[in-house]
C-alpha atoms as a PDB file:
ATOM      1  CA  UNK A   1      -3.713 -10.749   8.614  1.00  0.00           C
ATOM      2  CA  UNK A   2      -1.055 -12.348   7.013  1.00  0.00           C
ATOM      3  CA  UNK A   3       1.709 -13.957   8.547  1.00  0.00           C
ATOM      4  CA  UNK A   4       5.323 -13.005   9.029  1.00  0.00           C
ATOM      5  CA  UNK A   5       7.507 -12.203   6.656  1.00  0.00           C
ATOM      6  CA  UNK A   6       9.522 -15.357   5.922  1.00  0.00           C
ATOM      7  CA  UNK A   7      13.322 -15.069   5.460  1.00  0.00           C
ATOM      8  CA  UNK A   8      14.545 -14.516   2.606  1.00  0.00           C
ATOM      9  CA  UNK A   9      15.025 -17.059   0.088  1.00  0.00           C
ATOM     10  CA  UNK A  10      15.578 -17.481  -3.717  1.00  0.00           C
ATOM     11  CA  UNK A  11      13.973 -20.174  -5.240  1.00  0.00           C
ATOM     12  CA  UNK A  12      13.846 -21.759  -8.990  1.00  0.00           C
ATOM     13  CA  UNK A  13      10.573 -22.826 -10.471  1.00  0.00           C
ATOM     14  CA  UNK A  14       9.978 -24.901 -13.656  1.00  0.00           C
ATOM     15  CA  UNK A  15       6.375 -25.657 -13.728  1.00  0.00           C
ATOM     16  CA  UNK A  16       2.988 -23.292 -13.951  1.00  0.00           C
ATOM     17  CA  UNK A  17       2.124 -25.722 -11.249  1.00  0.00           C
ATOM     18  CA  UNK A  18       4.765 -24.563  -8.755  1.00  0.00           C
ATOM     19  CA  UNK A  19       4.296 -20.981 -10.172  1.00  0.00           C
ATOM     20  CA  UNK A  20       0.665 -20.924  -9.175  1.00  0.00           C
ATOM     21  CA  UNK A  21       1.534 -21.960  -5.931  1.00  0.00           C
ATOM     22  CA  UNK A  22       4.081 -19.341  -5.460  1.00  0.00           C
ATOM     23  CA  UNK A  23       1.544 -16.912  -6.354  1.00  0.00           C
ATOM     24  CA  UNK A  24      -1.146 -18.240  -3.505  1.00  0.00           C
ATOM     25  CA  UNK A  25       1.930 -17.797  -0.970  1.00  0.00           C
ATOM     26  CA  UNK A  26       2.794 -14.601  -2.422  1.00  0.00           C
ATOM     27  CA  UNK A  27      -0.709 -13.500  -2.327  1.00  0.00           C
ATOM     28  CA  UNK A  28      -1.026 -14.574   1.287  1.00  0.00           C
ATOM     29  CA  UNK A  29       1.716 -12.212   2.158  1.00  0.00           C
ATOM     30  CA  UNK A  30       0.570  -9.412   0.477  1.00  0.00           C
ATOM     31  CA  UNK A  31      -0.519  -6.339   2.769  1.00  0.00           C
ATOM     32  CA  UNK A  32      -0.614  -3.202   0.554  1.00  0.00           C
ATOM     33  CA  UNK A  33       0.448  -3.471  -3.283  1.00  0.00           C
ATOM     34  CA  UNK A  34      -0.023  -6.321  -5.674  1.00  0.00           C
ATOM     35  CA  UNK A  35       1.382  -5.898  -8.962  1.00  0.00           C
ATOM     36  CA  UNK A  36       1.088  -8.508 -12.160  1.00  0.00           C
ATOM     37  CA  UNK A  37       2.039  -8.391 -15.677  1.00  0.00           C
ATOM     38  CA  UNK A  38       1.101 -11.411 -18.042  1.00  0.00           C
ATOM     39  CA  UNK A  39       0.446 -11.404 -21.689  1.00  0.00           C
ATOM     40  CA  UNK A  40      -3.283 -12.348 -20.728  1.00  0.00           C
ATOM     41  CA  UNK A  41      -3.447 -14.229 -17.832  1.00  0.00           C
ATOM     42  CA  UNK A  42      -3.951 -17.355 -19.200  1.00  0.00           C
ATOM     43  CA  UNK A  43      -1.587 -19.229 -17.345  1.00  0.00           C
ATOM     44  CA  UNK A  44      -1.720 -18.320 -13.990  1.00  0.00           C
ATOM     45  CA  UNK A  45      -4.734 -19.726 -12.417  1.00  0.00           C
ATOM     46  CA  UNK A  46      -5.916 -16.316 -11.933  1.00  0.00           C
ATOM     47  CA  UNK A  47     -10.034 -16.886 -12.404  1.00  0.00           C
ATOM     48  CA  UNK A  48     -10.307 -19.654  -9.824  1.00  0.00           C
ATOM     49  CA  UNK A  49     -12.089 -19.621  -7.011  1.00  0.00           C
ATOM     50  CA  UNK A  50      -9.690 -19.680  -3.763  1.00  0.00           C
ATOM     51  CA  UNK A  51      -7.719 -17.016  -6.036  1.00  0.00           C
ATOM     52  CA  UNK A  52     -10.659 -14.747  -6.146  1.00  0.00           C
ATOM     53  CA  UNK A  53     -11.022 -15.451  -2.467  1.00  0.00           C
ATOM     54  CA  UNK A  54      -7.228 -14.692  -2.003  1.00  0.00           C
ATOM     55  CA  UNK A  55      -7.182 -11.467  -3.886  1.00  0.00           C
ATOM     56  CA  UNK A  56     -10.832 -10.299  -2.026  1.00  0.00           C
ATOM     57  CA  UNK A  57      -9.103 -11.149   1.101  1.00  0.00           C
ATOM     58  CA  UNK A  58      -6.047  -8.622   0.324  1.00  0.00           C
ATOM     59  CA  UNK A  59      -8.699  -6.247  -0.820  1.00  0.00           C
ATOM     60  CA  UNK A  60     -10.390  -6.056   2.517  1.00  0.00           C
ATOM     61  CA  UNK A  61      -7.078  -6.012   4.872  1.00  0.00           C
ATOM     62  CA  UNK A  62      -6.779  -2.689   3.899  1.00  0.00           C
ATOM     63  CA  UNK A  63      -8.466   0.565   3.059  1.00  0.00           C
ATOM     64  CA  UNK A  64      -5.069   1.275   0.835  1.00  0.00           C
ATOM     65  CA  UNK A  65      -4.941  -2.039  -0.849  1.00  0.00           C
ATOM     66  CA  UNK A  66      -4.009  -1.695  -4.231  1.00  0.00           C
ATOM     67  CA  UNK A  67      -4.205  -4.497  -7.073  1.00  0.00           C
ATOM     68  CA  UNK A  68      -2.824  -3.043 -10.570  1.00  0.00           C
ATOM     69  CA  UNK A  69      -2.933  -5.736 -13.496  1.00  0.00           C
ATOM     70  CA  UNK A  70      -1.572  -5.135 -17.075  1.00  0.00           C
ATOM     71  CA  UNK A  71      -2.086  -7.456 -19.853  1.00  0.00           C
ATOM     72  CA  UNK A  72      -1.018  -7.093 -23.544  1.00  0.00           C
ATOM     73  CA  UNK A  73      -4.812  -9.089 -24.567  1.00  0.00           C
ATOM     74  CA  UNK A  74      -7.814  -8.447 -22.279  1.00  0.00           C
ATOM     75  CA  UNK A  75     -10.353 -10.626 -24.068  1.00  0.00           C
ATOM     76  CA  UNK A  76      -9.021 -13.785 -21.800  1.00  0.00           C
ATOM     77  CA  UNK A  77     -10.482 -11.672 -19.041  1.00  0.00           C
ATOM     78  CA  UNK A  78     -13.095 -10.250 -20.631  1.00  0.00           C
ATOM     79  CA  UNK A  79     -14.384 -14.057 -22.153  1.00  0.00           C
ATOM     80  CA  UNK A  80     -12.922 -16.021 -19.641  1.00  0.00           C
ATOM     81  CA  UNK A  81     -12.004 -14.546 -16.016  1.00  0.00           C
ATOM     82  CA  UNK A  82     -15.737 -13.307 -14.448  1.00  0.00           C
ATOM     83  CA  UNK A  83     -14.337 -13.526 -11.168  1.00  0.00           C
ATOM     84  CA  UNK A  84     -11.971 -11.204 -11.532  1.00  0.00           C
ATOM     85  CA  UNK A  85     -14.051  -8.648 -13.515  1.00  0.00           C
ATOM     86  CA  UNK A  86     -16.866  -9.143 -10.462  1.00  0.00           C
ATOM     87  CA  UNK A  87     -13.844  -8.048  -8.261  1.00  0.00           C
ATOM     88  CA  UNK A  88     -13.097  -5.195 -10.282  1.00  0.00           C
ATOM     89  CA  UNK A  89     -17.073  -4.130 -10.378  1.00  0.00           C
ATOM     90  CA  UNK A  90     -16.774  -4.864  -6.470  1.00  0.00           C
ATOM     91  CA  UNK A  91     -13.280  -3.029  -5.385  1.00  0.00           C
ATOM     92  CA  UNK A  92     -12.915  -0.357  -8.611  1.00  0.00           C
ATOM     93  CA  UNK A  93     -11.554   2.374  -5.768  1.00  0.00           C
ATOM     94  CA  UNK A  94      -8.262  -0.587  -4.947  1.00  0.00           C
ATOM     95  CA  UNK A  95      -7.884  -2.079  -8.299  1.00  0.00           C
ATOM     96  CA  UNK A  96      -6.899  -1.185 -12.029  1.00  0.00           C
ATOM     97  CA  UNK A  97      -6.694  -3.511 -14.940  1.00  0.00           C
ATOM     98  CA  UNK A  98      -4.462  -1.849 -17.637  1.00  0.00           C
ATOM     99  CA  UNK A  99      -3.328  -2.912 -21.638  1.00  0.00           C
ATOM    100  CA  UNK A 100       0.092  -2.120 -22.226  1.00  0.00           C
ATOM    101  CA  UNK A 101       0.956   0.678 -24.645  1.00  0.00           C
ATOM    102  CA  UNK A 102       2.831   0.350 -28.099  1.00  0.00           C
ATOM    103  CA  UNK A 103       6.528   0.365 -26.124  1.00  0.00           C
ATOM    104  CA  UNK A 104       5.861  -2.180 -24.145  1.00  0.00           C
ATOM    105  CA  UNK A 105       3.832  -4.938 -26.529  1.00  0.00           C
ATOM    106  CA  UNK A 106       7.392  -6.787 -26.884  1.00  0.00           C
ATOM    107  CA  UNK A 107       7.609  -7.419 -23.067  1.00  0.00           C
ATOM    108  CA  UNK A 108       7.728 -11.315 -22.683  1.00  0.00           C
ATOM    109  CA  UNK A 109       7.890 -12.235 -18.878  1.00  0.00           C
ATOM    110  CA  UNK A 110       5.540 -12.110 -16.714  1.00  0.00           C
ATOM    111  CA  UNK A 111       5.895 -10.217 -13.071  1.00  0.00           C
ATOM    112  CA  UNK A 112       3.814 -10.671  -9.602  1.00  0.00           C
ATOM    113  CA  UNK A 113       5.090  -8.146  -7.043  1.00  0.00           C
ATOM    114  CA  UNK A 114       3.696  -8.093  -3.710  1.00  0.00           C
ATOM    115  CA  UNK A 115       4.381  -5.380  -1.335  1.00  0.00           C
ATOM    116  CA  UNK A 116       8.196  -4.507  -3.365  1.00  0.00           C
ATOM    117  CA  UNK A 117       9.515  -7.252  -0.891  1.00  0.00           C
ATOM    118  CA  UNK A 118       8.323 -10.706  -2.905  1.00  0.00           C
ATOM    119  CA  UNK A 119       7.983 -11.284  -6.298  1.00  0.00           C
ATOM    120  CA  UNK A 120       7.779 -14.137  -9.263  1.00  0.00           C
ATOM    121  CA  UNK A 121       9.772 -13.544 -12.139  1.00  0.00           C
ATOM    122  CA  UNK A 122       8.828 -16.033 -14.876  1.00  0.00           C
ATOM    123  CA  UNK A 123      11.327 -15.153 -17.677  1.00  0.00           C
ATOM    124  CA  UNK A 124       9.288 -15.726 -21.098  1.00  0.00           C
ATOM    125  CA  UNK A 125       5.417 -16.328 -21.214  1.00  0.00           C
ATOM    126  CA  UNK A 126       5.948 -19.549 -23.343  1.00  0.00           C
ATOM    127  CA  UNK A 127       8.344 -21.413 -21.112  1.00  0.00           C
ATOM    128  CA  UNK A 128       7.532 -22.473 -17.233  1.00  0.00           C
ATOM    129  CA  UNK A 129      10.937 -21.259 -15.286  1.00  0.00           C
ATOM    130  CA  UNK A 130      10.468 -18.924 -13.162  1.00  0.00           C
ATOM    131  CA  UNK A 131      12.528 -17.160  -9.711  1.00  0.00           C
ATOM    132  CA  UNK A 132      10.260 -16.542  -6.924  1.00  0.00           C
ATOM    133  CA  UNK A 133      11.496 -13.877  -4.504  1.00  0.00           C
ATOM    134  CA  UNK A 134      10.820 -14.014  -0.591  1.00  0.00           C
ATOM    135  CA  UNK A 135      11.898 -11.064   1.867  1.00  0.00           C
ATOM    136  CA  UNK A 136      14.218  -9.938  -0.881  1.00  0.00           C
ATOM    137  CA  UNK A 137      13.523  -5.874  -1.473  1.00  0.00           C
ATOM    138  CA  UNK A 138      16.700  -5.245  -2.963  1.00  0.00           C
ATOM    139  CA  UNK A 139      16.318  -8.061  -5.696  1.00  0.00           C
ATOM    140  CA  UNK A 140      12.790  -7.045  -6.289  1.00  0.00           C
ATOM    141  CA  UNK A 141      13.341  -3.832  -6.763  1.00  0.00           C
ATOM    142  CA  UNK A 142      14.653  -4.097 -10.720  1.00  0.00           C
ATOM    143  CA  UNK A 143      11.648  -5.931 -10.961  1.00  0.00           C
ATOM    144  CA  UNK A 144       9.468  -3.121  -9.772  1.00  0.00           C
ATOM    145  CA  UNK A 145      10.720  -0.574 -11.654  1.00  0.00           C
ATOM    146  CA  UNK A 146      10.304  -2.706 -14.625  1.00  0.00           C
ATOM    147  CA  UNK A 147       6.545  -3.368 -13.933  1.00  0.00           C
ATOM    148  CA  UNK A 148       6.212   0.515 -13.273  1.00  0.00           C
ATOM    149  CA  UNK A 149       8.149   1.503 -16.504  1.00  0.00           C
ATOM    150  CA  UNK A 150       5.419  -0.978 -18.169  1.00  0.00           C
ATOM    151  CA  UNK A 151       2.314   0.334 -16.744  1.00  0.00           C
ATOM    152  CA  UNK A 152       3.360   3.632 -17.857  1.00  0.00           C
ATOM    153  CA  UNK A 153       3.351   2.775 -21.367  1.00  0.00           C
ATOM    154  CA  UNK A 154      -0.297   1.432 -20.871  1.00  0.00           C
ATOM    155  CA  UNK A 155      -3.973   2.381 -20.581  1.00  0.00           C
ATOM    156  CA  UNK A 156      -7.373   1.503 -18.801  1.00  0.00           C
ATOM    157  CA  UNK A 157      -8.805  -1.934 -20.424  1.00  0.00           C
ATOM    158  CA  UNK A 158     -11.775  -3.283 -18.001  1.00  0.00           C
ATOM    159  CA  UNK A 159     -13.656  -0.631 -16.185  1.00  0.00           C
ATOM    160  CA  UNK A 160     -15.624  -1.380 -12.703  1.00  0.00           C
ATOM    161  CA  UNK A 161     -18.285  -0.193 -14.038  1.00  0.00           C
ATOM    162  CA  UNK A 162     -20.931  -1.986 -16.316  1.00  0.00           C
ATOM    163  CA  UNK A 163     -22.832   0.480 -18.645  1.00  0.00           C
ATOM    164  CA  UNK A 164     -25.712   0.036 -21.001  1.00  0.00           C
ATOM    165  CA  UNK A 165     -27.869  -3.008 -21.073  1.00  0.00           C
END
């Protein structure tokens, strides 16, 4: 179970180092809804191990867990990311990856959102700075509509199923 809720804090971030980071503790928190937006996620550290682990771990705390990626480009998940497709063959009921639709193919940040209380805002895809979001619904909240508004626009990408030979 994860632990308390810390206070709430605003914090800068200007490397994918510290973002990645931000996103274990954020992940660590998380005890119903994870939400993430990325062009492809590329940059995040999304296919390693202890992530997989992490995002399992949320998976099983609860039987209303629910993990909803959209990407603009699946094939860095298709070609590289198995560990996160084996999740979505293992936990298809709690998760959904998504493509975004036509309206939202100029969206340029990226968005993790755990539990509409914590988020990571990283402003463009091509530069590192990002605002991570602790205990802070009310500033997370723009960002959740946002992420909402863009999985609208979108569509099923990866299903948990594998068909065919």
């Amino acid at each position: 179970m994860p632990d308390a809720a810390p206070p709430p804090e605003e914090r800068r971030l200007d490397t994918i180092a510290a973002q990645r980071e931000a996103i274990d503790a954020l992940l660590a928190l998380a005890t119903q809804r994870v939400h993430v937006f990325d062009r492809d996620l590329a940059d995040g550290g999304w296919d390693t191990a202890a992530r997989a682990e992490a995002l399992k771990a949320f998976l099983r705390r609860s039987r209303t867990a629910e993990l909803r990626i959209v990407v603009h480009d699946t094939r860095h998940l298709e070609r590289s990311c198995p560990r996160i497709t084996a999740l979505l063959r293992g936990y298809a009921h709690a998760m959904a990856v998504w493509r975004t639709g036509p309206e939202a193919r100029s969206a340029s940040d990226a968005l993790v959102i755990v539990d509409a209380r914590h988020a990571l805002h990283r402003y463009h895809v091509d530069q590192p700075r990002a605002t991570l979001l602790l205990s802070m619904p009310q500033a997370v909240e723009p960002l959740a509509t946002r992420f909402d508004e863009i999985w609208a626009t979108g569509e099923p990408a990866l299903g948990g199923s594998v068909l065919g030979l």
